[in-house]
N, C-alpha and C. Protein backbone atom coordinates (compact mmCIF):
# COMPACT_ATOMS: atom_id res chain seq x y z
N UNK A 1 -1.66 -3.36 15.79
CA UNK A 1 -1.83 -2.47 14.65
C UNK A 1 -2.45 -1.16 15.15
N UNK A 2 -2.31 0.02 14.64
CA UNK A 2 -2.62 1.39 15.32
C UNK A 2 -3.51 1.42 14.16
N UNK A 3 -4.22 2.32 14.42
CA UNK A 3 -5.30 2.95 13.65
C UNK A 3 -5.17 3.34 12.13
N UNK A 4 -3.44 3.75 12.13
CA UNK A 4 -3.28 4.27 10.88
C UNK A 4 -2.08 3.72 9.98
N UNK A 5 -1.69 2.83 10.66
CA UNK A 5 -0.59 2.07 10.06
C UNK A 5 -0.08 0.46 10.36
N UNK A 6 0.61 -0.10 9.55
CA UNK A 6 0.51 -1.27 10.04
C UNK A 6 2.37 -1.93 9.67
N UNK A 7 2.55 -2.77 10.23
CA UNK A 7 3.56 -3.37 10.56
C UNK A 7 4.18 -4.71 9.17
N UNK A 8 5.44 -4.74 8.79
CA UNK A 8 5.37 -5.89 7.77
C UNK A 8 4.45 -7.01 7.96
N UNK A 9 4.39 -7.75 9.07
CA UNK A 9 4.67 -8.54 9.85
C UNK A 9 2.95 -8.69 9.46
N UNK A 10 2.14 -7.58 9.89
CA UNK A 10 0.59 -7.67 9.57
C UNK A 10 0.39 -7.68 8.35
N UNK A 11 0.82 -6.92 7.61
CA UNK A 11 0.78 -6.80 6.34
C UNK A 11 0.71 -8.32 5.87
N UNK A 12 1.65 -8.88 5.84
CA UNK A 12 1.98 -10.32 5.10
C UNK A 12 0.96 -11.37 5.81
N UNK A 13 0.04 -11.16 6.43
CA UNK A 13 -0.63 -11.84 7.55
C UNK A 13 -2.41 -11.33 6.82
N UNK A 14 -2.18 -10.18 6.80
CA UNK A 14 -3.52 -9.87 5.39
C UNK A 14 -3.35 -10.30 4.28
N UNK A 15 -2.07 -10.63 3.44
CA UNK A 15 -2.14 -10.81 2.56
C UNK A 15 -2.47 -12.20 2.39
N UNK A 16 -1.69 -13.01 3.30
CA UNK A 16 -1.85 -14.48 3.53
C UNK A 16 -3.31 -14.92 3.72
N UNK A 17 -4.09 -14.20 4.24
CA UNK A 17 -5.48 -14.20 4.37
C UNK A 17 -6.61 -14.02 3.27
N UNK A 18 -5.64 -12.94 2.34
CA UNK A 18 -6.57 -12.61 1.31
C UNK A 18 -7.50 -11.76 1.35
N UNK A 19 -7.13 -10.70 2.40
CA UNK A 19 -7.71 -9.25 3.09
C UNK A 19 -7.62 -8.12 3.08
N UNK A 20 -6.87 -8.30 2.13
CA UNK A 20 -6.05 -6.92 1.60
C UNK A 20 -6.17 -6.06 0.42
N UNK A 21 -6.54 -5.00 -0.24
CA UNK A 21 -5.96 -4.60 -1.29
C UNK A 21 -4.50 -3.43 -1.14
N UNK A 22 -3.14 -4.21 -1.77
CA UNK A 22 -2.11 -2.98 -1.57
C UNK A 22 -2.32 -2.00 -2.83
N UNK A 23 -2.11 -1.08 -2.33
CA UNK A 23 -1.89 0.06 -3.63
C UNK A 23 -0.09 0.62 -3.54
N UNK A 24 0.32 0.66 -4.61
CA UNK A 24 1.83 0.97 -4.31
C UNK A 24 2.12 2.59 -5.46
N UNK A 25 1.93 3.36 -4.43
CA UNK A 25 1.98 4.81 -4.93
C UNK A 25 3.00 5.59 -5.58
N UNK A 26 3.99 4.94 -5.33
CA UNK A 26 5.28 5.65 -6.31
C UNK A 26 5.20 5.06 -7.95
N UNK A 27 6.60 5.89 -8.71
CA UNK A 27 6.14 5.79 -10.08
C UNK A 27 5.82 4.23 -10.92
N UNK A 28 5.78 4.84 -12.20
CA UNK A 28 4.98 3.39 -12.78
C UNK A 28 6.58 2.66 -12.82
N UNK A 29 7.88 3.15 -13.06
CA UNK A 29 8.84 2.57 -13.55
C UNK A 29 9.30 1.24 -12.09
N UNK A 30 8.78 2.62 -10.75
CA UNK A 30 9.49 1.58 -9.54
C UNK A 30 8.41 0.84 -9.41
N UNK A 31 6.90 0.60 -9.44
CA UNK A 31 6.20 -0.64 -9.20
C UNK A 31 6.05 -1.89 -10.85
N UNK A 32 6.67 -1.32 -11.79
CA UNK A 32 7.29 -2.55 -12.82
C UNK A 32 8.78 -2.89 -12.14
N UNK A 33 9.20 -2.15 -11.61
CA UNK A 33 11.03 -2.69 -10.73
C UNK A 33 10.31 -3.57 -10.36
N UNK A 34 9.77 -3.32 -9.01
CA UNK A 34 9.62 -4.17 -7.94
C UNK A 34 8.36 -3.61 -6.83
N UNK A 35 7.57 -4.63 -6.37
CA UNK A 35 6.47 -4.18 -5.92
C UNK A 35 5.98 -5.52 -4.84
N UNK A 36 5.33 -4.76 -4.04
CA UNK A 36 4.75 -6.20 -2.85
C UNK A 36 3.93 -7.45 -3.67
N UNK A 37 4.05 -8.30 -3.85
CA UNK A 37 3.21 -9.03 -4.37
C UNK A 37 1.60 -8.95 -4.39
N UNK A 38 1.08 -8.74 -5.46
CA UNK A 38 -0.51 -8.67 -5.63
C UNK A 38 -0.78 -7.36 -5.64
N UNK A 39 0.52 -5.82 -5.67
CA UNK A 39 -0.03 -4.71 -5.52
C UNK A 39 -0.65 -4.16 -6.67
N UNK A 40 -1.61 -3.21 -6.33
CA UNK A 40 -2.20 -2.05 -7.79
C UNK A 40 -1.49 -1.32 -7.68
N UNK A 41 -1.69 -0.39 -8.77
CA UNK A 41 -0.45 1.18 -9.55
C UNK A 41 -1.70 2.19 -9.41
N UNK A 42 -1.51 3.08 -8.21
CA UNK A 42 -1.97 4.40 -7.87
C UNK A 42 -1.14 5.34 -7.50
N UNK A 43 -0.96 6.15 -8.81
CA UNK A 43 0.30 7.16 -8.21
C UNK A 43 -0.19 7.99 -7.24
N UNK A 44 1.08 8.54 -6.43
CA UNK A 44 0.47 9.28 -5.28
C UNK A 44 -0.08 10.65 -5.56
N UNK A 45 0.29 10.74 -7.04
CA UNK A 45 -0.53 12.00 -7.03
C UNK A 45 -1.42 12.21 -7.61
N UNK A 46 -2.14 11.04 -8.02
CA UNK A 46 -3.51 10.52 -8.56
C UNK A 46 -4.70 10.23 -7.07
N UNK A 47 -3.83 9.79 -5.91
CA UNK A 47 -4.94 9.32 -5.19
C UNK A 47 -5.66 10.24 -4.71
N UNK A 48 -5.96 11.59 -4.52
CA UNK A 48 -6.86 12.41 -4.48
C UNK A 48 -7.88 12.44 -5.35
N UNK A 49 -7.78 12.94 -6.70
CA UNK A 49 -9.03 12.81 -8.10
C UNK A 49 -8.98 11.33 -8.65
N UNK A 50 -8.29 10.15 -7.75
CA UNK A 50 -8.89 8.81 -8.39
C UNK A 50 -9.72 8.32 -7.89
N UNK A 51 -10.91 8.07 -8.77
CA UNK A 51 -11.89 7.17 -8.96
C UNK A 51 -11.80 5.60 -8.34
N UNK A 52 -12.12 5.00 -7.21
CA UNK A 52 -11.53 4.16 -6.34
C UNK A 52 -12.55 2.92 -6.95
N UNK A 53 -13.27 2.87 -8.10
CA UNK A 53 -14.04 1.43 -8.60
C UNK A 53 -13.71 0.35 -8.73
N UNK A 54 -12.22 0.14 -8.70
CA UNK A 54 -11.20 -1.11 -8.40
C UNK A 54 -11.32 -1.49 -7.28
N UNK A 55 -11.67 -0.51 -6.35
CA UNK A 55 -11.28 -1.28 -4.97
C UNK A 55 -12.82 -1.84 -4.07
N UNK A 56 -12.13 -2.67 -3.55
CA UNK A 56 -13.20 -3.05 -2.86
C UNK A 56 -13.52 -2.47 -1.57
N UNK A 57 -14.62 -1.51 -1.18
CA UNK A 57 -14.91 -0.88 0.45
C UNK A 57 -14.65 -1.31 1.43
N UNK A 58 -15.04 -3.17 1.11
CA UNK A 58 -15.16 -3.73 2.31
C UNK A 58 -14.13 -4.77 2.83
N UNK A 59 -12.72 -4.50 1.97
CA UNK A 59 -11.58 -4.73 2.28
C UNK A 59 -10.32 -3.65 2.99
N UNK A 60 -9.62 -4.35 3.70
CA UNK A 60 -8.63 -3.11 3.85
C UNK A 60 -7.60 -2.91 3.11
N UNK A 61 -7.42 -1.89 3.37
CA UNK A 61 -6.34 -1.10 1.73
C UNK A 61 -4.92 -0.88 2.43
N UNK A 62 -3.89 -0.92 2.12
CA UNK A 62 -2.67 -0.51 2.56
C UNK A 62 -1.88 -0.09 1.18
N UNK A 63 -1.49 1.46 1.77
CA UNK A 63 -0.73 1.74 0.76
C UNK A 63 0.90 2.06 1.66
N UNK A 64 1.16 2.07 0.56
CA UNK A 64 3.25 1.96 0.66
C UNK A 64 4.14 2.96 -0.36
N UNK A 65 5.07 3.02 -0.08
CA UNK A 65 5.97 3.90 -0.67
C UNK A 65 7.66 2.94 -0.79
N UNK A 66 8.42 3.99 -0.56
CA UNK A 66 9.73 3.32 -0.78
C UNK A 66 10.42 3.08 0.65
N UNK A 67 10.35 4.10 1.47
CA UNK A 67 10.87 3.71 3.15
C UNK A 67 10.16 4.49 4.20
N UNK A 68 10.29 4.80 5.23
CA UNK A 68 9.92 4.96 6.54
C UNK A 68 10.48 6.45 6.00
N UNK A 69 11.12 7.05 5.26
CA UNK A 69 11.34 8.88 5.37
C UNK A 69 10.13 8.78 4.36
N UNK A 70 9.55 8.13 3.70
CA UNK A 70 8.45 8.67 2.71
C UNK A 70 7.02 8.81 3.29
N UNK A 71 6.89 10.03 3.59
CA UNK A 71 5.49 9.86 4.56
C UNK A 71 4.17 10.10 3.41
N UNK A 72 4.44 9.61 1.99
CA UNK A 72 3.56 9.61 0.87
C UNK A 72 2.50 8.59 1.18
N UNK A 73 2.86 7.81 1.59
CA UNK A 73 2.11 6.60 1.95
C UNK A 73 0.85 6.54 3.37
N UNK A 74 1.58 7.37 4.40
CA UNK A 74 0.30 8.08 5.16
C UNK A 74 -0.30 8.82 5.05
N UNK A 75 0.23 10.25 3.94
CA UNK A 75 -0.91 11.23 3.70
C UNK A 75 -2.33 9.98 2.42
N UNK A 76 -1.40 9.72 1.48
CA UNK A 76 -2.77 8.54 0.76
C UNK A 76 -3.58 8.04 1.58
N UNK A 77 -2.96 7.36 2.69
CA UNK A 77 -4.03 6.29 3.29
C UNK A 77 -4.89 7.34 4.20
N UNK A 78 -4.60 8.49 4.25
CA UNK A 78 -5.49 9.76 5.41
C UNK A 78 -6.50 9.96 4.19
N UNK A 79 -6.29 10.27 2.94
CA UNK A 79 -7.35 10.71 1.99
C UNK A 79 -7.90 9.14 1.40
N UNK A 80 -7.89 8.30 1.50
CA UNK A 80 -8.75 7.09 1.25
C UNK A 80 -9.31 7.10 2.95
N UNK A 81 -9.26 7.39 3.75
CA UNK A 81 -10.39 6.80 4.98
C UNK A 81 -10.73 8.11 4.65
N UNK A 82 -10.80 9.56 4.53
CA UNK A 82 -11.98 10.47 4.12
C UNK A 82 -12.08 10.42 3.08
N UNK A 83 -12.04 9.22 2.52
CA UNK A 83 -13.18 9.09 1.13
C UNK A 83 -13.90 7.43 1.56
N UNK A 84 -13.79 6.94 3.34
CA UNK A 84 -14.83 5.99 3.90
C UNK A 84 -14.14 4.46 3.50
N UNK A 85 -12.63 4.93 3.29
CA UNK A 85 -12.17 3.25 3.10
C UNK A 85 -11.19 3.06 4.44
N UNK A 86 -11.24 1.75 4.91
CA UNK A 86 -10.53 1.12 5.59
C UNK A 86 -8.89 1.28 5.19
N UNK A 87 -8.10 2.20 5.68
CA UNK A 87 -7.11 2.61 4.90
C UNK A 87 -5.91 2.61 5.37
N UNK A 88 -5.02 1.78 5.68
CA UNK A 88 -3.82 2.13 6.72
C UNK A 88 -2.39 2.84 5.64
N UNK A 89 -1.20 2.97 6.13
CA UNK A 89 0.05 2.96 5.71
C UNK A 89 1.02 1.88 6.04
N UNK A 90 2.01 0.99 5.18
CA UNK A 90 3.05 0.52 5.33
C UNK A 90 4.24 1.28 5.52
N UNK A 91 5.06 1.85 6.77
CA UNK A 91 5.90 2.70 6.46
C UNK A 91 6.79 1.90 6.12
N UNK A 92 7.38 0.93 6.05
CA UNK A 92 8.51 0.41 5.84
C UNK A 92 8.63 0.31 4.46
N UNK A 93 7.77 -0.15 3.63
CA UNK A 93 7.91 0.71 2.49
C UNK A 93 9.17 -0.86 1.56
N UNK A 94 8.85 -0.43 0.20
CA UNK A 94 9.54 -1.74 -0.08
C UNK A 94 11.36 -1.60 0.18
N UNK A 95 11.95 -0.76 0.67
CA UNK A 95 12.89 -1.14 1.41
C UNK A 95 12.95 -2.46 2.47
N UNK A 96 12.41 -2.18 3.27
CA UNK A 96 11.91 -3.03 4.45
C UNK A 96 11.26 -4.46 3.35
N UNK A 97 10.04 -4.62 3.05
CA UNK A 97 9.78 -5.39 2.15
C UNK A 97 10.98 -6.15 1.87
N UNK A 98 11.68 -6.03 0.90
CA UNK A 98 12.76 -6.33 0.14
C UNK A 98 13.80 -7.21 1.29
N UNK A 99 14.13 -6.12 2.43
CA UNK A 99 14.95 -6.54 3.11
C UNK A 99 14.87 -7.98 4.27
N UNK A 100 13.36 -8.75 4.29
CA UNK A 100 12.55 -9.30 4.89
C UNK A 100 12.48 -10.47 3.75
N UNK A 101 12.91 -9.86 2.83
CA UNK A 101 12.57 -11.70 2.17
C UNK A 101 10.94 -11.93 1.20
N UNK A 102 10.11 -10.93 1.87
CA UNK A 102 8.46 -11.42 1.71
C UNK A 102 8.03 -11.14 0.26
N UNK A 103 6.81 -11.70 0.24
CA UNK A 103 6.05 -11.99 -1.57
C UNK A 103 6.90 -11.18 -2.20
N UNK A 104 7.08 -10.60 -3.60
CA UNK A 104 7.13 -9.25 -4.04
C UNK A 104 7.27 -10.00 -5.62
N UNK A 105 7.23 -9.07 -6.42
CA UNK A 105 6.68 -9.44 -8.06
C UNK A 105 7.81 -7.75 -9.19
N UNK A 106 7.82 -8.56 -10.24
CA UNK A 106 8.40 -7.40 -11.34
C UNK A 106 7.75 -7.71 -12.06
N UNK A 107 8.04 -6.39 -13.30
CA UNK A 107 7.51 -6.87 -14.67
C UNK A 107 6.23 -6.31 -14.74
């Protein structure tokens, strides 16, 4: 895992652990589509002036987007570690997700 991003593969390996909080930054319509299993709804253009009291500090956070061209998901996770959270990016993004088979939830 690099400093600033992380791999499906880890991802599902935090989650399995119970180490995780995901945040899934695109709109409200695509995380009622479809979303990683267990994610929160932080739009990406909320995560600057949002109030982070949901989350827990002393967990790590991964946020996601829709694929590997959406680099929405690394600028978020750059402004959650300068606001002191443990913060990576999923680039794969629920494309990848989806295409892997792993948790994921609607509705």
């Amino acid at each position: 895992m690099s400093k600033d991003s992380i791999t499906a593969a880890e991802l599902l390996k935090l989650i399995n652990e119970r180490a995780v909080t995901i945040v899934h930054i695109m709109s409200r319509r695509a995380f009622i589509e479809y979303r990683i299993k267990g994610s929160i709804w932080i739009p990406y253009n909320e995560i600057e002036d949002h109030v982070f009291t949901q989350i827990d500090r002393n967990r790590t956070i991964v946020t996601y987007c829709k694929d590997e061209s959406c680099m929405s998901s690394d600028i978020a996770a750059k402004i959650l570690r300068e606001s002191g959270f443990n913060a990576l990016a999923y680039r794969g993004g629920v494309k990848e997700w989806r295409a892997l088979g792993y948790p994921s939830e609607s509705g």
